[in-house]
PDB file of N, CA and C in Angstrom:
ATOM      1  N   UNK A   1       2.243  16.396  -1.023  1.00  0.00           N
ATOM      2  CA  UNK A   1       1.389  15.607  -1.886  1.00  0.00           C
ATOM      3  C   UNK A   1       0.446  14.768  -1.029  1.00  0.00           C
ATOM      4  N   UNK A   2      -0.980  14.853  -1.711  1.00  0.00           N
ATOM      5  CA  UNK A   2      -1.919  13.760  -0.962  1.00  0.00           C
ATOM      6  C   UNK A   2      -1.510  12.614  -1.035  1.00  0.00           C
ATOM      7  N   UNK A   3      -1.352  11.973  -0.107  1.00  0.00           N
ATOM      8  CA  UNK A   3      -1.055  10.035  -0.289  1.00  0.00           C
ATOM      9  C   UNK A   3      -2.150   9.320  -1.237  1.00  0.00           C
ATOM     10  N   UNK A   4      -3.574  10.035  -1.422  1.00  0.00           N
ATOM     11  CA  UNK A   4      -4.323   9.266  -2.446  1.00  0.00           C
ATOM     12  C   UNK A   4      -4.061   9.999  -3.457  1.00  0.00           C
ATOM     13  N   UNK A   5      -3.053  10.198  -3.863  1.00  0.00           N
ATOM     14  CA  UNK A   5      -2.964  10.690  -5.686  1.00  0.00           C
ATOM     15  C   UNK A   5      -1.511  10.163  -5.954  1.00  0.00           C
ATOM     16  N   UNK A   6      -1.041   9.305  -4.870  1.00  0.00           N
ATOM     17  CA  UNK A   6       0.476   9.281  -4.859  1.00  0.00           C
ATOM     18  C   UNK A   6       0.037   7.583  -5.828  1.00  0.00           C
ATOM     19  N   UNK A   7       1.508   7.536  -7.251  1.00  0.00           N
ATOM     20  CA  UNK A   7       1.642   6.527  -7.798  1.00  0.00           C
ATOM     21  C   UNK A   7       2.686   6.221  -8.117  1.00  0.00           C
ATOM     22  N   UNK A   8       2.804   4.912  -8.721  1.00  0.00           N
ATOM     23  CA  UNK A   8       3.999   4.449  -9.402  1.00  0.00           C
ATOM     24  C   UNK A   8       5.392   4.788  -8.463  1.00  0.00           C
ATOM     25  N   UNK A   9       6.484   5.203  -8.851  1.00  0.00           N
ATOM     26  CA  UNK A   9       7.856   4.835  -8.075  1.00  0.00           C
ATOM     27  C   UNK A   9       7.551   5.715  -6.439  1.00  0.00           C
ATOM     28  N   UNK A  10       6.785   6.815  -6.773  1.00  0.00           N
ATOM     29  CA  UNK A  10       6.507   7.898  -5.437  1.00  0.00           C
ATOM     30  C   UNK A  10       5.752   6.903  -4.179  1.00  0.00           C
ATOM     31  N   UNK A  11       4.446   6.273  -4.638  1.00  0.00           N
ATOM     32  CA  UNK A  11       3.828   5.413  -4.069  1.00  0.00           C
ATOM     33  C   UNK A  11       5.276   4.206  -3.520  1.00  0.00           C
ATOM     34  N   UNK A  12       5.678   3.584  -4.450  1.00  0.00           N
ATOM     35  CA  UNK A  12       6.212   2.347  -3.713  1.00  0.00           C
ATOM     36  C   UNK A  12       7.327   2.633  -2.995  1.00  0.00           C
ATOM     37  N   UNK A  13       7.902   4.033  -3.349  1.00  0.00           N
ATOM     38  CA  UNK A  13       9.004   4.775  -2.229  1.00  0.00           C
ATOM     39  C   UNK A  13       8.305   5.015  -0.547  1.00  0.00           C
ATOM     40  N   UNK A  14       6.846   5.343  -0.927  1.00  0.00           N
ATOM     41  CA  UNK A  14       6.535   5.452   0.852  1.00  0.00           C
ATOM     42  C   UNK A  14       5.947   3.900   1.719  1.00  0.00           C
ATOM     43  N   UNK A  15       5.646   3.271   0.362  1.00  0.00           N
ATOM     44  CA  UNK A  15       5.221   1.858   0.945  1.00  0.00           C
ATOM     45  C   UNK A  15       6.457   1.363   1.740  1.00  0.00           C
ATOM     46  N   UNK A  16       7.645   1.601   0.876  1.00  0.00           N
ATOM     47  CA  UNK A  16       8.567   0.954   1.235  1.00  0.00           C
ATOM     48  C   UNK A  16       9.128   1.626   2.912  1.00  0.00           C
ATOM     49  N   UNK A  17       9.263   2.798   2.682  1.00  0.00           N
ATOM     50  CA  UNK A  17       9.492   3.247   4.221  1.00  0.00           C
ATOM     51  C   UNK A  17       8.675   2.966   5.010  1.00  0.00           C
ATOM     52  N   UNK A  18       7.196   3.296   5.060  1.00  0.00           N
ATOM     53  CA  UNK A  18       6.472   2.555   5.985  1.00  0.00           C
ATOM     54  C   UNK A  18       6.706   0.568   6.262  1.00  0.00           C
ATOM     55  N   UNK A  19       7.221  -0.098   5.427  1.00  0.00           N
ATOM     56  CA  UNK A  19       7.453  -1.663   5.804  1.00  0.00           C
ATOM     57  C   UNK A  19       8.714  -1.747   6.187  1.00  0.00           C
ATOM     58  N   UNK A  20       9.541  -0.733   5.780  1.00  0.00           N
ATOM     59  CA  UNK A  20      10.613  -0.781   6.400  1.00  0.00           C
ATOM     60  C   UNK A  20      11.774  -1.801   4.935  1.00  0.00           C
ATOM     61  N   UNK A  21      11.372  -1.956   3.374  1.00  0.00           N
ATOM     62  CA  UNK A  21      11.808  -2.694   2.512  1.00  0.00           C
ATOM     63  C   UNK A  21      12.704  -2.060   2.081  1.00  0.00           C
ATOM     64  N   UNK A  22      13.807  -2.462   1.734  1.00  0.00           N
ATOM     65  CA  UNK A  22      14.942  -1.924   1.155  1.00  0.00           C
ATOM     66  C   UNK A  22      14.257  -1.117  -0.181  1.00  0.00           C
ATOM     67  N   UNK A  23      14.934  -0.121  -0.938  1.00  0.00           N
ATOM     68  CA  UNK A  23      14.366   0.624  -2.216  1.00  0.00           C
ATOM     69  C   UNK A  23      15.720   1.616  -2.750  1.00  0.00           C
ATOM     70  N   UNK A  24      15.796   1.542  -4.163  1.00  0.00           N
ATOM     71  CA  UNK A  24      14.590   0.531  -5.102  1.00  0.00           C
ATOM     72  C   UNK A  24      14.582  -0.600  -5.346  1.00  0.00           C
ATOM     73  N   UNK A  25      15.889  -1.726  -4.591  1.00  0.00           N
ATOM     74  CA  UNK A  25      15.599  -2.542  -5.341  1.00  0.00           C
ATOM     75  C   UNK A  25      15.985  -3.593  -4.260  1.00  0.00           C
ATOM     76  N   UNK A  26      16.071  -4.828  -4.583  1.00  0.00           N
ATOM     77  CA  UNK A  26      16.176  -6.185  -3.444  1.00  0.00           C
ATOM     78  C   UNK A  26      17.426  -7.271  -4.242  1.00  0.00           C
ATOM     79  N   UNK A  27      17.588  -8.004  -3.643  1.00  0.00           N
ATOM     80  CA  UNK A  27      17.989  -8.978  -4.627  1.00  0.00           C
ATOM     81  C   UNK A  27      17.580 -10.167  -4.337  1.00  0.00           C
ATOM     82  N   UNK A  28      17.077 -10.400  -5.737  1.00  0.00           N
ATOM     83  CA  UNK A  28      16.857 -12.405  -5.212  1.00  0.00           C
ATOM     84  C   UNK A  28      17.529 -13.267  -4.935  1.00  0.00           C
ATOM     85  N   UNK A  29      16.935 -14.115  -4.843  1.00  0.00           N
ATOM     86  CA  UNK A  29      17.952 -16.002  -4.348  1.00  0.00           C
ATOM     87  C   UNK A  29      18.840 -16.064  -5.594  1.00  0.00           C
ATOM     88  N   UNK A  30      19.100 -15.541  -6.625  1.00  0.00           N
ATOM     89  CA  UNK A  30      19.875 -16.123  -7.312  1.00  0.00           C
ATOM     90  C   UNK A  30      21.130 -14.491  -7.994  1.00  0.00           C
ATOM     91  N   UNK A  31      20.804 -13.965  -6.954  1.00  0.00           N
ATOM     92  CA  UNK A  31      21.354 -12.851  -7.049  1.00  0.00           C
ATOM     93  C   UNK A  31      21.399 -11.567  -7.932  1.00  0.00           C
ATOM     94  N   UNK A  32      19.761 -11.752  -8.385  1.00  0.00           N
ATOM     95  CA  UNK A  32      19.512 -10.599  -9.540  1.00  0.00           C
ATOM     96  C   UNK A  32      18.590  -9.802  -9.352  1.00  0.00           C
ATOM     97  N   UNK A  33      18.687  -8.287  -9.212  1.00  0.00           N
ATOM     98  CA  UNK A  33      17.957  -7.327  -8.715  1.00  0.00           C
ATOM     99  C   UNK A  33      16.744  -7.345  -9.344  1.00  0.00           C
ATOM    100  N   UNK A  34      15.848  -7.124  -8.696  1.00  0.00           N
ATOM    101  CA  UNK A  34      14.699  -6.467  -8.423  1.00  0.00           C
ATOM    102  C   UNK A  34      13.821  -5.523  -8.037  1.00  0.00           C
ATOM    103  N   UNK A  35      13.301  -4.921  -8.928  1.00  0.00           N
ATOM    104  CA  UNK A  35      12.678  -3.621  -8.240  1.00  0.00           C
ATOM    105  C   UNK A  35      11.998  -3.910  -7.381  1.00  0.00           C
ATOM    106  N   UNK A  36      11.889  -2.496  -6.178  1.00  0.00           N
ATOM    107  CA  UNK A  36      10.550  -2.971  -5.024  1.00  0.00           C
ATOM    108  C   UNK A  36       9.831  -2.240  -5.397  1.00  0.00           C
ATOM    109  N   UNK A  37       8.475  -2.775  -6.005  1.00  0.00           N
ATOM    110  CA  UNK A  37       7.382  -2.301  -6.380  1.00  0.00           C
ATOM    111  C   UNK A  37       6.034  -3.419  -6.247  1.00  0.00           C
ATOM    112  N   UNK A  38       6.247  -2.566  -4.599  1.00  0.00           N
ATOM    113  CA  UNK A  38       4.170  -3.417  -4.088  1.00  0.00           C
ATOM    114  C   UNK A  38       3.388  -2.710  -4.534  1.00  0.00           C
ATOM    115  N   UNK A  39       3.089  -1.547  -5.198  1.00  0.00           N
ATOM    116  CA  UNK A  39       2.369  -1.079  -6.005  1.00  0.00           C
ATOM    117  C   UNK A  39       1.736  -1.582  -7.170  1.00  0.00           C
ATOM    118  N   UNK A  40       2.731  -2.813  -7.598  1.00  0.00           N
ATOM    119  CA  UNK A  40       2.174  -3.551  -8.919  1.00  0.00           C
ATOM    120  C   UNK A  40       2.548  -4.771  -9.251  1.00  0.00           C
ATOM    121  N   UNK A  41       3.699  -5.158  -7.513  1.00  0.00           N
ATOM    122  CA  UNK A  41       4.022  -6.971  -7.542  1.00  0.00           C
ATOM    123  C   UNK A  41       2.783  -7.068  -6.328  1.00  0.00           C
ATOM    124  N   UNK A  42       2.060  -8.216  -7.008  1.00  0.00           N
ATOM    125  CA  UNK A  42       1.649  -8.875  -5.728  1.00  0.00           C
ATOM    126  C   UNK A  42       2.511 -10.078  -4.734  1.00  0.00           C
ATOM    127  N   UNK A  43       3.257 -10.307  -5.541  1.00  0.00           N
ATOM    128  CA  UNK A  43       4.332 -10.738  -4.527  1.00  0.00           C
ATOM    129  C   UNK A  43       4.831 -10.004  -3.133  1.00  0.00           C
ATOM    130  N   UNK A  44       5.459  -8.981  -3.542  1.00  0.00           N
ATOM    131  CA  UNK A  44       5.473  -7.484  -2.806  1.00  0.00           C
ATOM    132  C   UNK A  44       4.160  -7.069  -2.039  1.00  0.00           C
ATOM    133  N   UNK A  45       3.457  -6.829  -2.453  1.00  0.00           N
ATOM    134  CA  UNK A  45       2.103  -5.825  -1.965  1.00  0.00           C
ATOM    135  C   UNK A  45       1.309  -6.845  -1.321  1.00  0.00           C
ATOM    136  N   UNK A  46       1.181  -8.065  -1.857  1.00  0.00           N
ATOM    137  CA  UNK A  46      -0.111  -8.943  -1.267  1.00  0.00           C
ATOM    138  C   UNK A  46       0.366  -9.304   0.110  1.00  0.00           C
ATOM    139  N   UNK A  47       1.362  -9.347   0.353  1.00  0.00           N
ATOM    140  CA  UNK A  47       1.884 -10.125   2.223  1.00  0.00           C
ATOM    141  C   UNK A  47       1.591  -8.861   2.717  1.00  0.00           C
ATOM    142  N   UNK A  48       2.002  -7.591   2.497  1.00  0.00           N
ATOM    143  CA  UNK A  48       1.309  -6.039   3.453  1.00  0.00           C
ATOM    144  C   UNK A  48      -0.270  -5.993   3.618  1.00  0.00           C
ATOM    145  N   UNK A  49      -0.970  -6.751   2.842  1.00  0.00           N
ATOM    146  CA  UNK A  49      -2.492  -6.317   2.504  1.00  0.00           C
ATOM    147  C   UNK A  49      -2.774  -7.775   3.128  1.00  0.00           C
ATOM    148  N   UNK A  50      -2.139  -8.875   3.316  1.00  0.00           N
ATOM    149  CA  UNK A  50      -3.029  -9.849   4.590  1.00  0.00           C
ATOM    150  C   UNK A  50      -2.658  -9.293   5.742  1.00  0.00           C
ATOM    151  N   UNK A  51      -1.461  -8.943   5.612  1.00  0.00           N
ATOM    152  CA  UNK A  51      -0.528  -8.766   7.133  1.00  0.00           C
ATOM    153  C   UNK A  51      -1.660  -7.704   7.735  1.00  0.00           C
ATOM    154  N   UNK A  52      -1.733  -6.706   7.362  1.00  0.00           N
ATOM    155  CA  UNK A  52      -2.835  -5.752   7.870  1.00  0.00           C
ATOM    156  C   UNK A  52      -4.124  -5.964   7.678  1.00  0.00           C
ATOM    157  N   UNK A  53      -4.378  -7.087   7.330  1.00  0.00           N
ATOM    158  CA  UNK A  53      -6.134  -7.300   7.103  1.00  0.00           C
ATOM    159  C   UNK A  53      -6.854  -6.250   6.487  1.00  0.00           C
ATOM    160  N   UNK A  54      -6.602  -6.075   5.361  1.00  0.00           N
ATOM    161  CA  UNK A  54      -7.036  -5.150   4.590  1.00  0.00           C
ATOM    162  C   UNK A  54      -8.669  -5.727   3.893  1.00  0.00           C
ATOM    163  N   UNK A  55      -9.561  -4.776   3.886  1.00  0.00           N
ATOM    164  CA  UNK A  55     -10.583  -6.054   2.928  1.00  0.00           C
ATOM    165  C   UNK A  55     -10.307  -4.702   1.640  1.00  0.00           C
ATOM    166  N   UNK A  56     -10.694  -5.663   0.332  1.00  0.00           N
ATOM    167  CA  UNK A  56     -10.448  -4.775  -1.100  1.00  0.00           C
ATOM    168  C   UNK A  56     -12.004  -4.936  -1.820  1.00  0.00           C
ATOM    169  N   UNK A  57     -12.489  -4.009  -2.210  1.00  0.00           N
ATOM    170  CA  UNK A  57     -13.257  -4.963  -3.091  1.00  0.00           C
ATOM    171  C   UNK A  57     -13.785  -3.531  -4.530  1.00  0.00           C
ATOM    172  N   UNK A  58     -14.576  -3.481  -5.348  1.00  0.00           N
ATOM    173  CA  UNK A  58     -14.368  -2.593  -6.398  1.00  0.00           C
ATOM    174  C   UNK A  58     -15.651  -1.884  -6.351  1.00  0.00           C
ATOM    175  N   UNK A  59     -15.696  -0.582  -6.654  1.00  0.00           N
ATOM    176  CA  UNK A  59     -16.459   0.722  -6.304  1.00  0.00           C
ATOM    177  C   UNK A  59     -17.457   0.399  -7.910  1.00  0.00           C
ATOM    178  N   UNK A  60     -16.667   0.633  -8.603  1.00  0.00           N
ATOM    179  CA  UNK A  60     -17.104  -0.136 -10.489  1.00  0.00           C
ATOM    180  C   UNK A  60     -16.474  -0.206 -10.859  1.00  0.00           C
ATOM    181  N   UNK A  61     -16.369  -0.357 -12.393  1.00  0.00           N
ATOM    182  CA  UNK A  61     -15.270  -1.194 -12.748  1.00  0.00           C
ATOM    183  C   UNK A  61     -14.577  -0.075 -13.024  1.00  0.00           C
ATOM    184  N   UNK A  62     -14.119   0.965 -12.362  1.00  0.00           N
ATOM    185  CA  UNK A  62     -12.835   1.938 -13.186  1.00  0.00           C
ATOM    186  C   UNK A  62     -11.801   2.481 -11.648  1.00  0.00           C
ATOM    187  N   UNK A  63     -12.570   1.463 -10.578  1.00  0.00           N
ATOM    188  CA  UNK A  63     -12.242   2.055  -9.442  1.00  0.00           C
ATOM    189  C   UNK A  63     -12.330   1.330  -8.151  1.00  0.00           C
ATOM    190  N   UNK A  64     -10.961   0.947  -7.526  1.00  0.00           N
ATOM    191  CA  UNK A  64     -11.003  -0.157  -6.680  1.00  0.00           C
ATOM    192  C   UNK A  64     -10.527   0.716  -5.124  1.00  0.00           C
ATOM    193  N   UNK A  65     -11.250  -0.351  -4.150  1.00  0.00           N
ATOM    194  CA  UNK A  65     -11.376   0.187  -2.556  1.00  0.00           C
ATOM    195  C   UNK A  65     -10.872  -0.369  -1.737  1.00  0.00           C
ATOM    196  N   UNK A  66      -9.842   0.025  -0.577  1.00  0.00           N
ATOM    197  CA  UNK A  66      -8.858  -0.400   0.044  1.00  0.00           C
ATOM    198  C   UNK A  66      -9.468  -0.013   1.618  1.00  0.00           C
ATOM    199  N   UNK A  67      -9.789  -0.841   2.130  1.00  0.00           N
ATOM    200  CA  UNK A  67     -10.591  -0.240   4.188  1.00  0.00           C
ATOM    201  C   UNK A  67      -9.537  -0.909   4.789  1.00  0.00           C
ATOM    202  N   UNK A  68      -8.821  -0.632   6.068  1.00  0.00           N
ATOM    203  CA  UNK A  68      -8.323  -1.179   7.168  1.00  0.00           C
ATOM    204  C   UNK A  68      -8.681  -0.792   8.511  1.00  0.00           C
ATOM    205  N   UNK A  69      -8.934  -1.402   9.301  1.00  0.00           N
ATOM    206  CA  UNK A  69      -9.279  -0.970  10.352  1.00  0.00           C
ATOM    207  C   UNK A  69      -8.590  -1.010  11.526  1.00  0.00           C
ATOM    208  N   UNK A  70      -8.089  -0.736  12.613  1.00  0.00           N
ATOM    209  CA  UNK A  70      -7.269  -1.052  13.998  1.00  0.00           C
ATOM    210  C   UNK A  70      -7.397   0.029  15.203  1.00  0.00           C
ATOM    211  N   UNK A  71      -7.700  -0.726  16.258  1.00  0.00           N
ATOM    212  CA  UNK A  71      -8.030   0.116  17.807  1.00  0.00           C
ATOM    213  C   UNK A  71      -6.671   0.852  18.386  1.00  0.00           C
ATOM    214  N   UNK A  72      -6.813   1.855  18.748  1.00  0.00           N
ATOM    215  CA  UNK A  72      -6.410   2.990  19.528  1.00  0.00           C
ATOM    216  C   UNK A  72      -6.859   3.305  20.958  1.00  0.00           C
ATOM    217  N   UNK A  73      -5.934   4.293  21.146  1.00  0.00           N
ATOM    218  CA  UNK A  73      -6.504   4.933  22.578  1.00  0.00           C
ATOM    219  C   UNK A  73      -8.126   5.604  22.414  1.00  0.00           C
ATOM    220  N   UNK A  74      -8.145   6.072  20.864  1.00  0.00           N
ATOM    221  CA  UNK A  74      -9.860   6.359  20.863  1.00  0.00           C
ATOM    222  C   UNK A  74     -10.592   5.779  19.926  1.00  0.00           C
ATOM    223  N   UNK A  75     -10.687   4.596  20.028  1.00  0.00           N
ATOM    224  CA  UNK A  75     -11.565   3.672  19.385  1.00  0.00           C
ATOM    225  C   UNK A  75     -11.146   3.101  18.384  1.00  0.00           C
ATOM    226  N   UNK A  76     -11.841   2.614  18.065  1.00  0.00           N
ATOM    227  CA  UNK A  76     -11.694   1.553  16.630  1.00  0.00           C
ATOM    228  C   UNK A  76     -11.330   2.998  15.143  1.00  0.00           C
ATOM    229  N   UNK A  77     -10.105   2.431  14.651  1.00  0.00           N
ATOM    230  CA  UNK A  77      -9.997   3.900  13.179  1.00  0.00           C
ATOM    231  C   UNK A  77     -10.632   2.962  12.107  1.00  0.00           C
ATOM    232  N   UNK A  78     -10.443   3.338  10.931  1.00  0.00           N
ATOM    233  CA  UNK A  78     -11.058   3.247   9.562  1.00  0.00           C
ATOM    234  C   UNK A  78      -9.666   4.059   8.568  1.00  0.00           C
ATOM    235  N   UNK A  79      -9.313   3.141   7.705  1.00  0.00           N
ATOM    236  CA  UNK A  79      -8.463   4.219   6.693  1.00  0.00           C
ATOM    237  C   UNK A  79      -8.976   3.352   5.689  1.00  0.00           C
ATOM    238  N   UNK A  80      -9.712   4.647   4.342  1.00  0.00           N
ATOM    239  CA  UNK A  80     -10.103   4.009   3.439  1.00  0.00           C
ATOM    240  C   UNK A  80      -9.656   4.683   1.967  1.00  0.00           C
ATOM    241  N   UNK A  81      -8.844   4.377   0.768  1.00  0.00           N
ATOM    242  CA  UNK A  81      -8.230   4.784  -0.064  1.00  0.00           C
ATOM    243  C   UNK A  81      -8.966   4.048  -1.127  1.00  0.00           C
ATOM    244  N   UNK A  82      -8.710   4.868  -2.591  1.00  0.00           N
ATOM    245  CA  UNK A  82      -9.384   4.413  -3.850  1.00  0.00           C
ATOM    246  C   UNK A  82      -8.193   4.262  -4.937  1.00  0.00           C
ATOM    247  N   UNK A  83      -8.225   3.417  -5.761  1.00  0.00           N
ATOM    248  CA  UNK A  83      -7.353   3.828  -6.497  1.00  0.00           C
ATOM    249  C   UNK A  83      -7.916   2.748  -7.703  1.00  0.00           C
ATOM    250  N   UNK A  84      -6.804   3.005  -9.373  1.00  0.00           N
ATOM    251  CA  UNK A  84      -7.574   2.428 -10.247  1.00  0.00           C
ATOM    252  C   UNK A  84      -6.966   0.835 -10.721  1.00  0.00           C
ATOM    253  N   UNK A  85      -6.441   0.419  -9.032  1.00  0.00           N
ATOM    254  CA  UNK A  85      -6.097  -1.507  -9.210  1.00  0.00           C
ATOM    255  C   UNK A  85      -6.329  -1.489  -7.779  1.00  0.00           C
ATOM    256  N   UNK A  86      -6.370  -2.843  -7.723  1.00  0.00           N
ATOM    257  CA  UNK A  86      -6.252  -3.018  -6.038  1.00  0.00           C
ATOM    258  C   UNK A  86      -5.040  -2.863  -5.310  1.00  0.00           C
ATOM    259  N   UNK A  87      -4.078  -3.139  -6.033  1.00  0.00           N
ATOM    260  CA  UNK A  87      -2.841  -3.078  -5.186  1.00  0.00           C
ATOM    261  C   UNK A  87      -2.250  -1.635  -5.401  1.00  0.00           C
ATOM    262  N   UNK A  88      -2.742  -0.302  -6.112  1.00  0.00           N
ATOM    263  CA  UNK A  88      -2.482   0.337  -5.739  1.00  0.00           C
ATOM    264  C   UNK A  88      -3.197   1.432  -4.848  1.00  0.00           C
ATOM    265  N   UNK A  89      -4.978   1.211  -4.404  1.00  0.00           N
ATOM    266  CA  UNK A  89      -5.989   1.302  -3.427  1.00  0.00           C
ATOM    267  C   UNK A  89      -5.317   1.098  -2.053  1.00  0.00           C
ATOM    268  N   UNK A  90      -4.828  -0.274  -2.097  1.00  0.00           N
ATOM    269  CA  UNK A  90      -4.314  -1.154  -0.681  1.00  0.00           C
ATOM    270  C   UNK A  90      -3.131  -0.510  -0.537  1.00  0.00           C
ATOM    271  N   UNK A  91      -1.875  -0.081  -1.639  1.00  0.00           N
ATOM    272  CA  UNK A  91      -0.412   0.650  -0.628  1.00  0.00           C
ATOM    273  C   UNK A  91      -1.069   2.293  -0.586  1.00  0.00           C
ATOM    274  N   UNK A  92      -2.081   2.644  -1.245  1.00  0.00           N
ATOM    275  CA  UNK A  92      -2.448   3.991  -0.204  1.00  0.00           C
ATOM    276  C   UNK A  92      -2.678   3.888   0.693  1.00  0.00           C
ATOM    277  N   UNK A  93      -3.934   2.815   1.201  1.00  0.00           N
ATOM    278  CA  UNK A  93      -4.513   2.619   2.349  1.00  0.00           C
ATOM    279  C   UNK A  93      -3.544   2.261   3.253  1.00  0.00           C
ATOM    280  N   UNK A  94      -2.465   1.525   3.411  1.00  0.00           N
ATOM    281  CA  UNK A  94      -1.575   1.407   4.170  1.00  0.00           C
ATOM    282  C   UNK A  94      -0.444   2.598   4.551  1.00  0.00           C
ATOM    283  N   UNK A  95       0.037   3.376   3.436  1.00  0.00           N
ATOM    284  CA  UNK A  95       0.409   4.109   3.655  1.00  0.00           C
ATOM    285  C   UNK A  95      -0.653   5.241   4.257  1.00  0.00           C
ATOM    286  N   UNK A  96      -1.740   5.377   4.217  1.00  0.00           N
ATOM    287  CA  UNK A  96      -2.105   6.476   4.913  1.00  0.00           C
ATOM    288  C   UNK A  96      -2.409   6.114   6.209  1.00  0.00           C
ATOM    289  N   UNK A  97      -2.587   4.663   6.423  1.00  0.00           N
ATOM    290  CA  UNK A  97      -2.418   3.948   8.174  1.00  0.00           C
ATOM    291  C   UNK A  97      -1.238   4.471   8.808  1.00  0.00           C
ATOM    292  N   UNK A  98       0.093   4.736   7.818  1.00  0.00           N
ATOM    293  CA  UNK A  98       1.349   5.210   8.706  1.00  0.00           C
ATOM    294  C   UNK A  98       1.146   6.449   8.301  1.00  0.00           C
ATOM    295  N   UNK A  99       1.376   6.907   7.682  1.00  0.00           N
ATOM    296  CA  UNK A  99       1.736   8.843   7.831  1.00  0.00           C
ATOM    297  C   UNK A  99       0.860   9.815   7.481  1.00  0.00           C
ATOM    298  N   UNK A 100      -0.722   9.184   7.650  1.00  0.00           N
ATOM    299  CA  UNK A 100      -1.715  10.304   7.082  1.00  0.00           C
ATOM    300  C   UNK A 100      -2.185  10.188   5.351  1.00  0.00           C
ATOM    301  N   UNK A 101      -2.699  11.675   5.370  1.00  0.00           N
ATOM    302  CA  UNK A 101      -3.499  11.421   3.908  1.00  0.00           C
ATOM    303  C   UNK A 101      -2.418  12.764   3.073  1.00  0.00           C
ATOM    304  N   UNK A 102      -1.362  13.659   4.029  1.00  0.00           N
ATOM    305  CA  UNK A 102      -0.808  14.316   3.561  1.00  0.00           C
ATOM    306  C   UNK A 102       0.709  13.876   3.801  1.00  0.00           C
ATOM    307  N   UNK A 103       1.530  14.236   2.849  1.00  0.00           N
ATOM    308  CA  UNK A 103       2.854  13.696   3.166  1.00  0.00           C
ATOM    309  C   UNK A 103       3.887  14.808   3.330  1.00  0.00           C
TER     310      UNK A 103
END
């Protein structure tokens, strides 16, 4: 599967391996599970998308844009993903920073 068509539980299953987050679920401070889904918590998703300096911003209104950028042995890369929220634009774009655009 392409990583830009990847959504919902599939998406936050590779987010999660790439951050390394327990899945599916966490538990809170008061000991009650939680799904891990940075796909659609910004709680979840928004600390991956500063942490990597992601910039977001919207293509029109039916379609939002996820760029990251970081240097290598050959130059400066670019990974840029679309999707139809920001936070699910930004865990493509991150996920395709770790394992490509094919999975």
């Amino acid at each position: 599967m392409k990583t830009s068509e990847l959504t919902g539980a599939a998406l936050d299953e590779e987010v999660a391996k790439c951050a390394d987050l327990p899945y599916p679920h966490v538990y809170d401070e008061q000991g009650g599970i939680v799904e891990v889904s940075p796909s659609t918590n910004w709680a979840q998703g928004g600390p991956i998308i500063e942490r990597e300096g992601m910039q977001l911003s919207m293509e029109d209104r039916a379609e939002w844009r996820a760029t990251m950028w970081w240097d290598d042995t050959d130059g400066q890369r670019e990974v840029l993903m679309k999707g139809p929220t920001p936070l699910i634009a930004a865990m493509r774009c991150y996920v395709a920073s770790k394992l490509g655009d094919s999975l």
